[in-house]
C-alpha atoms as a PDB file:
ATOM      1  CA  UNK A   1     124.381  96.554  81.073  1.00  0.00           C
ATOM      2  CA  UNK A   2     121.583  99.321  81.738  1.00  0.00           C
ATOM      3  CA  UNK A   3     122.969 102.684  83.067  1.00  0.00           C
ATOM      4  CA  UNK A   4     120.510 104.833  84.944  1.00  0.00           C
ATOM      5  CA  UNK A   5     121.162 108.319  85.010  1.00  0.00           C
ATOM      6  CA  UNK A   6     122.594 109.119  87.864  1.00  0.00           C
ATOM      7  CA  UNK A   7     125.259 106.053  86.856  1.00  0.00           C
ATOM      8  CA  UNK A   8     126.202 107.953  83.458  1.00  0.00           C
ATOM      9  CA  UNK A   9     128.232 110.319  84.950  1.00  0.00           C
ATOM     10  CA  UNK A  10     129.805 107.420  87.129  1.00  0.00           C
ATOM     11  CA  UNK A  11     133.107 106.419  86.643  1.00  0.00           C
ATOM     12  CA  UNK A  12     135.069 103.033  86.776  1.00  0.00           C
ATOM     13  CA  UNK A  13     138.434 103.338  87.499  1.00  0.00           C
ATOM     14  CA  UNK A  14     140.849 100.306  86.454  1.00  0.00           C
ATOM     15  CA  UNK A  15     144.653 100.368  86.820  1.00  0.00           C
ATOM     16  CA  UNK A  16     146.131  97.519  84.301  1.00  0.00           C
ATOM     17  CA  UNK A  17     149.551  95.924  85.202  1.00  0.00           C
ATOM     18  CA  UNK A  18     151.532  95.136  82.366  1.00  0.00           C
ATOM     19  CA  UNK A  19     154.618  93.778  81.102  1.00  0.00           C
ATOM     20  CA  UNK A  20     156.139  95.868  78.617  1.00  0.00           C
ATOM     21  CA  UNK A  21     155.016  98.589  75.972  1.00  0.00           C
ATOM     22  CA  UNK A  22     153.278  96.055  73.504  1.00  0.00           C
ATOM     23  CA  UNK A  23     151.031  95.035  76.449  1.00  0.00           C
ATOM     24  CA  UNK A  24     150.400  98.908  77.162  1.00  0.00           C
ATOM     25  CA  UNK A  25     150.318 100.154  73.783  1.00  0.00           C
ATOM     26  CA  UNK A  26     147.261  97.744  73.350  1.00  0.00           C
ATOM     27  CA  UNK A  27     145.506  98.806  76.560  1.00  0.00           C
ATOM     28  CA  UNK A  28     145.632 102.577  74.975  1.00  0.00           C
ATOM     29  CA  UNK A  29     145.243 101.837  71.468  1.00  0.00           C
ATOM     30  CA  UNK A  30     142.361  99.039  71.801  1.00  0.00           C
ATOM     31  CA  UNK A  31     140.816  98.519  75.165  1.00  0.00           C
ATOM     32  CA  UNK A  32     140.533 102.268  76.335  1.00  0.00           C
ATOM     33  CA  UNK A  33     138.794 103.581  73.919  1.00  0.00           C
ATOM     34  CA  UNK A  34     135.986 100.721  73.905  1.00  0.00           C
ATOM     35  CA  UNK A  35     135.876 100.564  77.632  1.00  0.00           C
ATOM     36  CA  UNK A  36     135.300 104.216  77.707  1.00  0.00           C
ATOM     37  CA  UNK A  37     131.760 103.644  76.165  1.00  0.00           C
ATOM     38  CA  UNK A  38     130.645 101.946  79.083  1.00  0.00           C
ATOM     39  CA  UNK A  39     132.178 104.377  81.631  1.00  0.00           C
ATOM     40  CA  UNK A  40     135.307 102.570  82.718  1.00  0.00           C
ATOM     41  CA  UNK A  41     138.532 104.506  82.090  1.00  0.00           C
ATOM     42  CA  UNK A  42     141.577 102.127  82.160  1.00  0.00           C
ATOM     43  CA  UNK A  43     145.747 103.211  82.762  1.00  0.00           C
ATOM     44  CA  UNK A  44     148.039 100.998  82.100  1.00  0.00           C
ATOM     45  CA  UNK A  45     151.338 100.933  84.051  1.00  0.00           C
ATOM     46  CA  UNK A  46     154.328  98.969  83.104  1.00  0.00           C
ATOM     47  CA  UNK A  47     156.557  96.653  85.839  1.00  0.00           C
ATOM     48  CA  UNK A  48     159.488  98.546  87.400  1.00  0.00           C
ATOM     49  CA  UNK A  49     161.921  96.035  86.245  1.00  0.00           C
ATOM     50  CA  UNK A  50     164.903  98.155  88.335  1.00  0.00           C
ATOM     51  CA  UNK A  51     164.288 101.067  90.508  1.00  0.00           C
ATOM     52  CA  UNK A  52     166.955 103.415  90.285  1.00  0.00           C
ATOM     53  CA  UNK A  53     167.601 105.963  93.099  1.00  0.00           C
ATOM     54  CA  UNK A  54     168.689 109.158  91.235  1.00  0.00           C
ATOM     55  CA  UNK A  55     166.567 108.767  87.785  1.00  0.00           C
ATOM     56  CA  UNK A  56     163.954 106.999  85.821  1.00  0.00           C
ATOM     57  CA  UNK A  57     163.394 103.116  86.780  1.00  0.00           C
ATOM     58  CA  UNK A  58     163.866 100.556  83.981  1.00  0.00           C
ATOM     59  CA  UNK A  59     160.575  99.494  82.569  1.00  0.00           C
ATOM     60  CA  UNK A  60     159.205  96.116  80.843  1.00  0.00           C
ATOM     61  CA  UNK A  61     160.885  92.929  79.210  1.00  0.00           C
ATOM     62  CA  UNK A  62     161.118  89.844  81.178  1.00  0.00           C
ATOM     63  CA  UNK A  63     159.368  90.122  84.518  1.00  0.00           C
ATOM     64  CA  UNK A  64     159.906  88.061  87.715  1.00  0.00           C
ATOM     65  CA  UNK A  65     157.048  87.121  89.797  1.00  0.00           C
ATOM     66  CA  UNK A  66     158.757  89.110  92.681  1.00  0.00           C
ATOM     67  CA  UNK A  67     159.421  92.612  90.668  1.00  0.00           C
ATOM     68  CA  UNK A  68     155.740  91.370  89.786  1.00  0.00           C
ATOM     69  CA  UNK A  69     153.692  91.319  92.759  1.00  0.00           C
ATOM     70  CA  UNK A  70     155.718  94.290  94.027  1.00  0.00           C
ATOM     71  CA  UNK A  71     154.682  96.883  91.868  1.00  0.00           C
ATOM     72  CA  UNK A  72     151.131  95.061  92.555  1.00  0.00           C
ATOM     73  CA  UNK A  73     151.220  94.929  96.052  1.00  0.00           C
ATOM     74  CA  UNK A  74     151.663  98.858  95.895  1.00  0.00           C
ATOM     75  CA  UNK A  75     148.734  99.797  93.378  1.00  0.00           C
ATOM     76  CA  UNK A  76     146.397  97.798  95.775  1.00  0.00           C
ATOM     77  CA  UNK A  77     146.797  99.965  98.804  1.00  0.00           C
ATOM     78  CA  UNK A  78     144.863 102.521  96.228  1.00  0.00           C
ATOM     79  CA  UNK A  79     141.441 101.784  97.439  1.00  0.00           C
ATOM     80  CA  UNK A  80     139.518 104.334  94.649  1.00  0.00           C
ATOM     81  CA  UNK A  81     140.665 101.807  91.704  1.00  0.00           C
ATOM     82  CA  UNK A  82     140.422  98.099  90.475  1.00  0.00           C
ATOM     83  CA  UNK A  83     143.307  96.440  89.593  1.00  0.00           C
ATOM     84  CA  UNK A  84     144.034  93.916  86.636  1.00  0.00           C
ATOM     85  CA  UNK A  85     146.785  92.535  85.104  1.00  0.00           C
ATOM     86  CA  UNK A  86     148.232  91.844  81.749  1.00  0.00           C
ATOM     87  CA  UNK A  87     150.908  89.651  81.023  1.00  0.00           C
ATOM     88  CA  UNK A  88     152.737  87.447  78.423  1.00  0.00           C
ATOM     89  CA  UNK A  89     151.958  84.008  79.537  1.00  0.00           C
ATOM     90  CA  UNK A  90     154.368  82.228  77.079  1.00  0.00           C
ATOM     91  CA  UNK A  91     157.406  85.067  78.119  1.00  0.00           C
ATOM     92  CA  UNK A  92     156.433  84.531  82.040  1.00  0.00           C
ATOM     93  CA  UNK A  93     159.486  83.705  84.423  1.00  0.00           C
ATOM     94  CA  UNK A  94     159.537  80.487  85.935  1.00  0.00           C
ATOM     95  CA  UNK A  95     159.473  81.681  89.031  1.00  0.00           C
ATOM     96  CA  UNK A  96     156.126  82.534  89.208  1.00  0.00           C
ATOM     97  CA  UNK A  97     153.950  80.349  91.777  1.00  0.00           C
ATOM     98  CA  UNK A  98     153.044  77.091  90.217  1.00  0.00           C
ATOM     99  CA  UNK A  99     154.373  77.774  86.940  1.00  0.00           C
ATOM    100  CA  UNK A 100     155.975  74.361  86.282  1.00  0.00           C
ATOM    101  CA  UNK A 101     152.719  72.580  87.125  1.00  0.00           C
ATOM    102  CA  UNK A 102     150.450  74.711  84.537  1.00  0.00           C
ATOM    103  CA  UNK A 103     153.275  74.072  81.848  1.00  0.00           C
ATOM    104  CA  UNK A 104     153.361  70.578  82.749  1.00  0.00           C
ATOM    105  CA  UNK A 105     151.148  67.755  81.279  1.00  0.00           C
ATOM    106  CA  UNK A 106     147.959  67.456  78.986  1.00  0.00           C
ATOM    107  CA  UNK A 107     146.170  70.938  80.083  1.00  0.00           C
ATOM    108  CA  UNK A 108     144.121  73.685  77.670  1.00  0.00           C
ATOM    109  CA  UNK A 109     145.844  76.929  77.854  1.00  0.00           C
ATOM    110  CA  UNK A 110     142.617  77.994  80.145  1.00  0.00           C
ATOM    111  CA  UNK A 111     143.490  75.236  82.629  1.00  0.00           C
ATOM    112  CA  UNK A 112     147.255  76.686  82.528  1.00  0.00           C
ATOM    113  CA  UNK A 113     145.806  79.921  83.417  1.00  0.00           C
ATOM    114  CA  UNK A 114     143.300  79.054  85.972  1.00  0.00           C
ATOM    115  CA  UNK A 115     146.577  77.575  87.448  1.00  0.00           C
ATOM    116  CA  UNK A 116     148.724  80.848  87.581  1.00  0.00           C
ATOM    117  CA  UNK A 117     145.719  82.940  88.352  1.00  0.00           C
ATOM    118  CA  UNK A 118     144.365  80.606  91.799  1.00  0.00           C
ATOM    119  CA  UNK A 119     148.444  80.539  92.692  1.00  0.00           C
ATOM    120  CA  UNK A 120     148.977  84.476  92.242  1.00  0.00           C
ATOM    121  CA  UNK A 121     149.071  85.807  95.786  1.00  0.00           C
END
């Protein structure tokens, strides 16, 4: 990609979705710092697994499509940012939308995906 000038000191802004501290640990340790190269900064921000009235909510482990496309659901009202997950496929609930058909039958793991992905709403 060719910056011009006035693009340099242009930002990307992309909020990652993850499930758990492995997930984010790689966003900060790996992906950050080459993204930042090309101007895109990257945060990473791990499910709410409970939310807890009077102190911190419980974070990470095994996620449920509905915990899921909460906390999503809330960082796209944020207009400024893109938004991206970054989950475990293998660890995924089974309640997520169409995840019996993607595990089901003779697929690639890309055709799994493309499942999950067209069946996130």
């Amino acid at each position: 990609m060719i910056y011009s000038q006035k693009m340099k000191d242009t930002y990307i802004n992309i909020v990652i979705l993850v499930e758990g501290q492995t997930e984010e640990t790689f966003i900060k340790e790996v992906l950050a710092p080459h993204l930042i190269s090309f101007n895109v900064t990257t945060t990473s921000t791990i499910i709410n697994t409970k939310i807890v009235n009077n102190g911190p909510n419980f974070k990470g482990g095994a996620v449920s499509y509905g915990k899921a496309s909460r906390d999503l659901r809330k960082l796209l009202t944020d207009t400024s940012i893109y938004v991206t997950t970054f989950f475990d496929y293998y660890r995924s609930a089974t309640d997520f939308p169409k995840m019996a058909e993607a595990k089901s039958g003779d697929k690639t793991i890309y055709q799994r995906i493309e499942i999950l992905e067209n069946a996130f709403d």
